[in-house]
N, C-alpha and C. Protein backbone atom coordinates (compact mmCIF):
# COMPACT_ATOMS: atom_id res chain seq x y z
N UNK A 1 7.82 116.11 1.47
CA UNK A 1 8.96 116.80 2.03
C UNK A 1 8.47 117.57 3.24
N UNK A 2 9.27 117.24 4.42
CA UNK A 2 9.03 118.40 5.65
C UNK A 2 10.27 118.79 5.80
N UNK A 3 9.85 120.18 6.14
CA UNK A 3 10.91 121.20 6.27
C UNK A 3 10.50 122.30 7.80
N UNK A 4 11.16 121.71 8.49
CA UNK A 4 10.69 122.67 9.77
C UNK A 4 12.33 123.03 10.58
N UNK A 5 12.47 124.71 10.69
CA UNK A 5 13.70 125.15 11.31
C UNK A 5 13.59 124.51 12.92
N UNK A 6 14.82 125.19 13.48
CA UNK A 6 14.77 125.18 14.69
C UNK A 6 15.65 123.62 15.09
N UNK A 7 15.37 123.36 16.17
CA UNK A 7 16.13 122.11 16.48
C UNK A 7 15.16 120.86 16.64
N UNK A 8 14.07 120.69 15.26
CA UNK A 8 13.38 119.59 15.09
C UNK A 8 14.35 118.85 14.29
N UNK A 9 13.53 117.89 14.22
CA UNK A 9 14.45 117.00 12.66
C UNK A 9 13.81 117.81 11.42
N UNK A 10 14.93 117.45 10.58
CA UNK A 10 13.73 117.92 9.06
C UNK A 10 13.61 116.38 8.38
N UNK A 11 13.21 116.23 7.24
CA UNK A 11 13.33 115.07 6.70
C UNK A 11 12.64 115.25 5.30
N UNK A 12 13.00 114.69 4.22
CA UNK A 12 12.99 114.84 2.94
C UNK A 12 12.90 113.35 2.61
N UNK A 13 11.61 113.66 2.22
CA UNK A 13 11.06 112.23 1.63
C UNK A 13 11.09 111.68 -0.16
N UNK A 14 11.32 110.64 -0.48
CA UNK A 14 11.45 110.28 -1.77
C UNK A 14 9.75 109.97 -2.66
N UNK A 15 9.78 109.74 -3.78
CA UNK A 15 8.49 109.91 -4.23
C UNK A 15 7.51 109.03 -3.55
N UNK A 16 7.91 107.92 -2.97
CA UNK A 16 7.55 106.61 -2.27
C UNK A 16 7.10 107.10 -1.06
N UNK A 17 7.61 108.14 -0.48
CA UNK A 17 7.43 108.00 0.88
C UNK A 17 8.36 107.72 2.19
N UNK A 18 9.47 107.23 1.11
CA UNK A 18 10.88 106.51 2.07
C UNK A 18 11.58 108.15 2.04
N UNK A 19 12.02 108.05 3.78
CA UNK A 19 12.75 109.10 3.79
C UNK A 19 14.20 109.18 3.30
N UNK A 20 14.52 110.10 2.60
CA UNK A 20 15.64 109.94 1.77
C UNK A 20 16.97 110.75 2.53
N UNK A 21 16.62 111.75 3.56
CA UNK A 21 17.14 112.46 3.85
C UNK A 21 17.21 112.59 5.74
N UNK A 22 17.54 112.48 6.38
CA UNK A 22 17.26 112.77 7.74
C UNK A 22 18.52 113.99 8.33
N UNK A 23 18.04 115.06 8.76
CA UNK A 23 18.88 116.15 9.65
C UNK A 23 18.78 115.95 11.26
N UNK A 24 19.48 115.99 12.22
CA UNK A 24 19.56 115.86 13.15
C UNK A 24 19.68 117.71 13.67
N UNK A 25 18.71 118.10 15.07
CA UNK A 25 19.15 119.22 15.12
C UNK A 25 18.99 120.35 14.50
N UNK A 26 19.56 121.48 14.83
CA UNK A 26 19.36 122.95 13.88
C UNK A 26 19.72 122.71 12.95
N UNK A 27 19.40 122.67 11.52
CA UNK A 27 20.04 123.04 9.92
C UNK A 27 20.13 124.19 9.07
N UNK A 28 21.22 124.83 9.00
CA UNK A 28 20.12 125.92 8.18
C UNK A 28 19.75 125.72 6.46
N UNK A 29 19.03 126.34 6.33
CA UNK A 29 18.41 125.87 4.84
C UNK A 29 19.01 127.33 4.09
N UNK A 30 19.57 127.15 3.17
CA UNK A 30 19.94 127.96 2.36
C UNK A 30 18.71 128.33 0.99
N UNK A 31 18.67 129.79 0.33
CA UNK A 31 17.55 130.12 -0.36
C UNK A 31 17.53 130.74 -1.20
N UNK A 32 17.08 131.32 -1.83
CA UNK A 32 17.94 132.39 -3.28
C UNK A 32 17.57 133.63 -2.68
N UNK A 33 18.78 134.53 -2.93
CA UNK A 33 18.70 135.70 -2.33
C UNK A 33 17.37 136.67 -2.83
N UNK A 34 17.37 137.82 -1.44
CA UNK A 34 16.25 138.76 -1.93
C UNK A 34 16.71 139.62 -2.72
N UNK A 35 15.84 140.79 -3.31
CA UNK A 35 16.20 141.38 -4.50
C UNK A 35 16.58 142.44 -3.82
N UNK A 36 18.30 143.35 -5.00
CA UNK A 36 18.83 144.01 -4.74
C UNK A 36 17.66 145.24 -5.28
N UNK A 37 18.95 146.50 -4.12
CA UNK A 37 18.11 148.05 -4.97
C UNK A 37 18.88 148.37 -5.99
N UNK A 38 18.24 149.31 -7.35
CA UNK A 38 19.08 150.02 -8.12
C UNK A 38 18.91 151.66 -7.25
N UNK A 39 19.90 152.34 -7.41
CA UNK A 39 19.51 153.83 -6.38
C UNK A 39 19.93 154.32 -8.02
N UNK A 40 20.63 154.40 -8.80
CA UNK A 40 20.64 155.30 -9.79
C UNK A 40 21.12 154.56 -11.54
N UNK A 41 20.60 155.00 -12.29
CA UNK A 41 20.80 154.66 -13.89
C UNK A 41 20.87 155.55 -14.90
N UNK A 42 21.47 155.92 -15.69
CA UNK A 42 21.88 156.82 -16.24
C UNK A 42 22.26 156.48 -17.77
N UNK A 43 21.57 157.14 -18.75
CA UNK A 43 22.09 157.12 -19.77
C UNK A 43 23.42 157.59 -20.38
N UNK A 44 24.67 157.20 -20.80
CA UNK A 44 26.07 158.09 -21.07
C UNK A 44 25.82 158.05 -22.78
N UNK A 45 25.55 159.76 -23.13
CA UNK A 45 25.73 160.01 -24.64
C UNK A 45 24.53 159.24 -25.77
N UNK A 46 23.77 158.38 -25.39
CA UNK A 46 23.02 157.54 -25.82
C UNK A 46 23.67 156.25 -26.32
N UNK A 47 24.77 156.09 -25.80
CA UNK A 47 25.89 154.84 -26.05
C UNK A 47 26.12 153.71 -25.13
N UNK A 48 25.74 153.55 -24.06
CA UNK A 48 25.76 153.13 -22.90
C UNK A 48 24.92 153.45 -21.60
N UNK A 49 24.59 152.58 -20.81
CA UNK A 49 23.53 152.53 -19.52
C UNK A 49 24.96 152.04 -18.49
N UNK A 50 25.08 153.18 -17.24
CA UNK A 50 25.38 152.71 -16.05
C UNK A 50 24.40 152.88 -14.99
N UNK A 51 24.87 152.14 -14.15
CA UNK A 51 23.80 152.34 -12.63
C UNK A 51 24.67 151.48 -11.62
N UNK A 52 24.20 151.77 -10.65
CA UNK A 52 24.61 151.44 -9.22
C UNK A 52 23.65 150.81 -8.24
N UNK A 53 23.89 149.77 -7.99
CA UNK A 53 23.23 148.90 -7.32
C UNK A 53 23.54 148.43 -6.07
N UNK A 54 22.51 148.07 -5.04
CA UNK A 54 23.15 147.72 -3.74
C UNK A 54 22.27 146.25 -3.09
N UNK A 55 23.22 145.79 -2.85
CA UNK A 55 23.15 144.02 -2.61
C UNK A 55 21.70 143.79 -1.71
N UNK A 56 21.18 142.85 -1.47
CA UNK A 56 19.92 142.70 -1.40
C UNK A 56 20.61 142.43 0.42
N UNK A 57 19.31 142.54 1.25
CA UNK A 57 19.40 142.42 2.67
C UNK A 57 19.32 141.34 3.04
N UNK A 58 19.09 140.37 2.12
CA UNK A 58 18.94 138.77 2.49
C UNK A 58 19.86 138.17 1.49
N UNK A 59 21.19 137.54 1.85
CA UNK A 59 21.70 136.86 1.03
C UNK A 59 21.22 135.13 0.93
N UNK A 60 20.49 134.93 1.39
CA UNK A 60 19.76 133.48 1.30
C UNK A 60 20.57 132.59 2.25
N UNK A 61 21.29 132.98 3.08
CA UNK A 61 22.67 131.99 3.19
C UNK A 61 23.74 131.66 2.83
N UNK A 62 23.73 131.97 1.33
CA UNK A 62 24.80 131.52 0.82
C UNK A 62 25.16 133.16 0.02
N UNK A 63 26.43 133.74 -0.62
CA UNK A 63 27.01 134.83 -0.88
C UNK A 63 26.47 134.57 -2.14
N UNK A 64 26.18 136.45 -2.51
CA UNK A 64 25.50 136.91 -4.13
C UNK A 64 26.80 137.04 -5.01
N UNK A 65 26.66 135.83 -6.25
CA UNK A 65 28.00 135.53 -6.46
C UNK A 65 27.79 136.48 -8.46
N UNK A 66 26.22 136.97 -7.95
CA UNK A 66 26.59 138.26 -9.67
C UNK A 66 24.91 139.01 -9.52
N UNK A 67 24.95 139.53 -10.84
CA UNK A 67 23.65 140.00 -10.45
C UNK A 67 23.05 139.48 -12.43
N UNK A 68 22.23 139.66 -12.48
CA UNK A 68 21.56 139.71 -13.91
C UNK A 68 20.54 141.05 -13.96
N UNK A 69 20.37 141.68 -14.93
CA UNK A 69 19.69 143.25 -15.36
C UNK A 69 18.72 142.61 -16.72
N UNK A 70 17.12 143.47 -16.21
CA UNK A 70 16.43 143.28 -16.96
C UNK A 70 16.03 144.75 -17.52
N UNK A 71 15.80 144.80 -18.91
CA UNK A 71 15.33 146.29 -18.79
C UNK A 71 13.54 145.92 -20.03
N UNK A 72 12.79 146.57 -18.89
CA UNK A 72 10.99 146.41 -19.42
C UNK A 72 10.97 144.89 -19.18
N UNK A 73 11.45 144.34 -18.49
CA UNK A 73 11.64 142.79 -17.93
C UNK A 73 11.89 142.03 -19.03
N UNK A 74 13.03 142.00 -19.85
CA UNK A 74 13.56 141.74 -21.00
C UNK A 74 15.01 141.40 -20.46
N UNK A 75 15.51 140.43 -20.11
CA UNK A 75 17.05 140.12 -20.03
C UNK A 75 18.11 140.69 -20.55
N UNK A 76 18.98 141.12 -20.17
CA UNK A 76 19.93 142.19 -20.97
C UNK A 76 20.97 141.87 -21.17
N UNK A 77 22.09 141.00 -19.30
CA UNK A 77 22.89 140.93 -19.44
C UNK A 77 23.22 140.58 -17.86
N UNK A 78 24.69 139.48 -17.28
CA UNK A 78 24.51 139.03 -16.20
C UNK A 78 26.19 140.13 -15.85
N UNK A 79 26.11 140.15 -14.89
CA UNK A 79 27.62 140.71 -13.97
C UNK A 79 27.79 139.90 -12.75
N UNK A 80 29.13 139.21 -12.93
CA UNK A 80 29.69 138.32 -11.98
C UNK A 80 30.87 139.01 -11.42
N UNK A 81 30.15 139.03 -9.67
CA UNK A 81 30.68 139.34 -9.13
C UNK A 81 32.04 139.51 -9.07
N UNK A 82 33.17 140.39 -8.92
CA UNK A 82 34.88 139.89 -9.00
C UNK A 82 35.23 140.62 -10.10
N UNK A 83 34.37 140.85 -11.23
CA UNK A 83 34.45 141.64 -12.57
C UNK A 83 35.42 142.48 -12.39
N UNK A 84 36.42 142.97 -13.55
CA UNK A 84 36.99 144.04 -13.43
C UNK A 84 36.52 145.55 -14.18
N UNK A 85 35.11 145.28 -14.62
CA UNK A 85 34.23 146.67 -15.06
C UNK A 85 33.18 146.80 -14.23
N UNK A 86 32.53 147.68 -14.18
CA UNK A 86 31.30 148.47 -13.44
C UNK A 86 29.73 147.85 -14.09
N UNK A 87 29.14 147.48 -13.27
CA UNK A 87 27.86 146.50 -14.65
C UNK A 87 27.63 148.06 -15.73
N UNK A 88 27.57 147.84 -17.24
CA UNK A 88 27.15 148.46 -17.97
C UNK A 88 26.48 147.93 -19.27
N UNK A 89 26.04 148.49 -20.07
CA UNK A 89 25.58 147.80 -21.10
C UNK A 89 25.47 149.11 -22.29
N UNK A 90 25.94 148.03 -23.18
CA UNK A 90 25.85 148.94 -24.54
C UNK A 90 24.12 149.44 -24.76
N UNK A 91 24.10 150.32 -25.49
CA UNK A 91 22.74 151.21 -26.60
C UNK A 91 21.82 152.44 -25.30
N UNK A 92 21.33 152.70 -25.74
CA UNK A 92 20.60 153.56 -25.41
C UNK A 92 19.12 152.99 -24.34
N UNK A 93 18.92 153.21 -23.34
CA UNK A 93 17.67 152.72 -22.97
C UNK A 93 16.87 153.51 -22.24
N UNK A 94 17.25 155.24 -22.30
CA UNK A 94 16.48 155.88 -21.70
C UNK A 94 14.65 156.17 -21.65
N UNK A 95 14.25 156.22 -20.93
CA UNK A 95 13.31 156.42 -20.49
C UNK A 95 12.44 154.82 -20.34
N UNK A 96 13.08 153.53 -20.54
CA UNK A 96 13.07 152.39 -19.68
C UNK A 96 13.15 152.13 -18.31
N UNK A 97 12.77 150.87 -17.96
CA UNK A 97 12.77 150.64 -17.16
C UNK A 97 13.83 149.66 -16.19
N UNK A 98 14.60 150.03 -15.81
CA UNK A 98 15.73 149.01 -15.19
C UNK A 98 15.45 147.99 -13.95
N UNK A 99 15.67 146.59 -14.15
CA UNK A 99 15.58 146.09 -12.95
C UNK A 99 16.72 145.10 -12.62
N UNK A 100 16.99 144.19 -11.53
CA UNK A 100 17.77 143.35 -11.60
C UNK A 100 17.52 142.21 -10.42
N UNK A 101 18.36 141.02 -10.56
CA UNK A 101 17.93 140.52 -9.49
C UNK A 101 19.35 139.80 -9.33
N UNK A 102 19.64 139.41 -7.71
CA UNK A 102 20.88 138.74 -7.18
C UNK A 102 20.71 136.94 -7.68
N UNK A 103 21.99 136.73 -7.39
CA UNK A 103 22.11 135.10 -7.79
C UNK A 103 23.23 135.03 -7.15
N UNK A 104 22.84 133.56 -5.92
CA UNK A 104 23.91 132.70 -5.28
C UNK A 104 24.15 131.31 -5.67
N UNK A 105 24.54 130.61 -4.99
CA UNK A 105 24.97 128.97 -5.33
C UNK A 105 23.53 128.22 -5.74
N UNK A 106 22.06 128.68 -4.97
CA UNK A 106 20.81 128.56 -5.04
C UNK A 106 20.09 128.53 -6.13
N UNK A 107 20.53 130.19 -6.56
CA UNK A 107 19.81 130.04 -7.85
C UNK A 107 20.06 131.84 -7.93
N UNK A 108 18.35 132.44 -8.46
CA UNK A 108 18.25 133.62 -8.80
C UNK A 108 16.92 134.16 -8.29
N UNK A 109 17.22 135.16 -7.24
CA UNK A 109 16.26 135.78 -6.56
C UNK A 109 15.37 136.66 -7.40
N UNK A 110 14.40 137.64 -6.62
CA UNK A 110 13.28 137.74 -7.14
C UNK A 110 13.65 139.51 -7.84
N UNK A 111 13.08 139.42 -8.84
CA UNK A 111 13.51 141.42 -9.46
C UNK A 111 13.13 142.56 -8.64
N UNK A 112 14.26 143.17 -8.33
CA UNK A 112 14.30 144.66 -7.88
C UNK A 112 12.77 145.53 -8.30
N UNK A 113 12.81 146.28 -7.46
CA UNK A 113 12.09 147.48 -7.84
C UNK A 113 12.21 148.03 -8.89
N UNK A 114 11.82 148.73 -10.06
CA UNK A 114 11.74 149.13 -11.02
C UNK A 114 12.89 150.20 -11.15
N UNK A 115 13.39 150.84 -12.22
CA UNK A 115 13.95 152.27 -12.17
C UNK A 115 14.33 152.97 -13.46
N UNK A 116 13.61 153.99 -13.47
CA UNK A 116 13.85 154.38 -15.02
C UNK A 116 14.90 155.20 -14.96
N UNK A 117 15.68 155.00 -16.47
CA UNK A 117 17.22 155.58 -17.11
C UNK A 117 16.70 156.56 -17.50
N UNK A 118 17.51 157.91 -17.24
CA UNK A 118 17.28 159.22 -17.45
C UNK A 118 18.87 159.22 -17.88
């Protein structure tokens, strides 16, 4: 597989060697987005975790269509975009560690910076 921007060709080759693919011109290549920030997380009552998150600076090309939350890098729970609640999650997880990462048509970008629930 070659993959070169700009206004070369690209071309995507099959296991053989036969090109399977030919671009003419600029293409852009679409990519999985970069990772969002958490700025705050908060324990409510020991019943629930909210936090607030802000969309990553690279949407890959294509729009961050949810996010997924890891807490101690343990999967928790996904929020798709359009939702009519605030991402939250049931139990207690203070003094954890919160992270998350964006997801477009691509796939699922790389985990946020860390952030512990107080």
């Amino acid at each position: 597989m070659a993959v070169k921007l700009g206004t070369t060709d690209i071309v995507f080759r099959s296991g053989s060697g036969t090109p399977a693919k030919v671009f003419k011109g600029s293409t852009p290549i679409q990519t999985t987005p970069g990772a969002p920030t958490i700025n705050q997380a908060a324990d409510i009552l020991g019943e629930s975790t909210i936090f607030n998150i802000n969309p990553p600076s690279n949407d890959g090309g294509s729009p961050v269509t949810a996010y997924k939350f890891y807490v101690d890098e343990v999967y928790q729970a996904t929020y798709q975009l359009g939702g009519i609640s605030a991402p939250a999650f049931a139990g207690s997880f203070v003094g954890q560690e919160l992270k998350a990462s964006a997801v477009n048509a691509i796939g699922e970008g790389p985990l946020s910076d860390g952030f512990t629930i107080t």
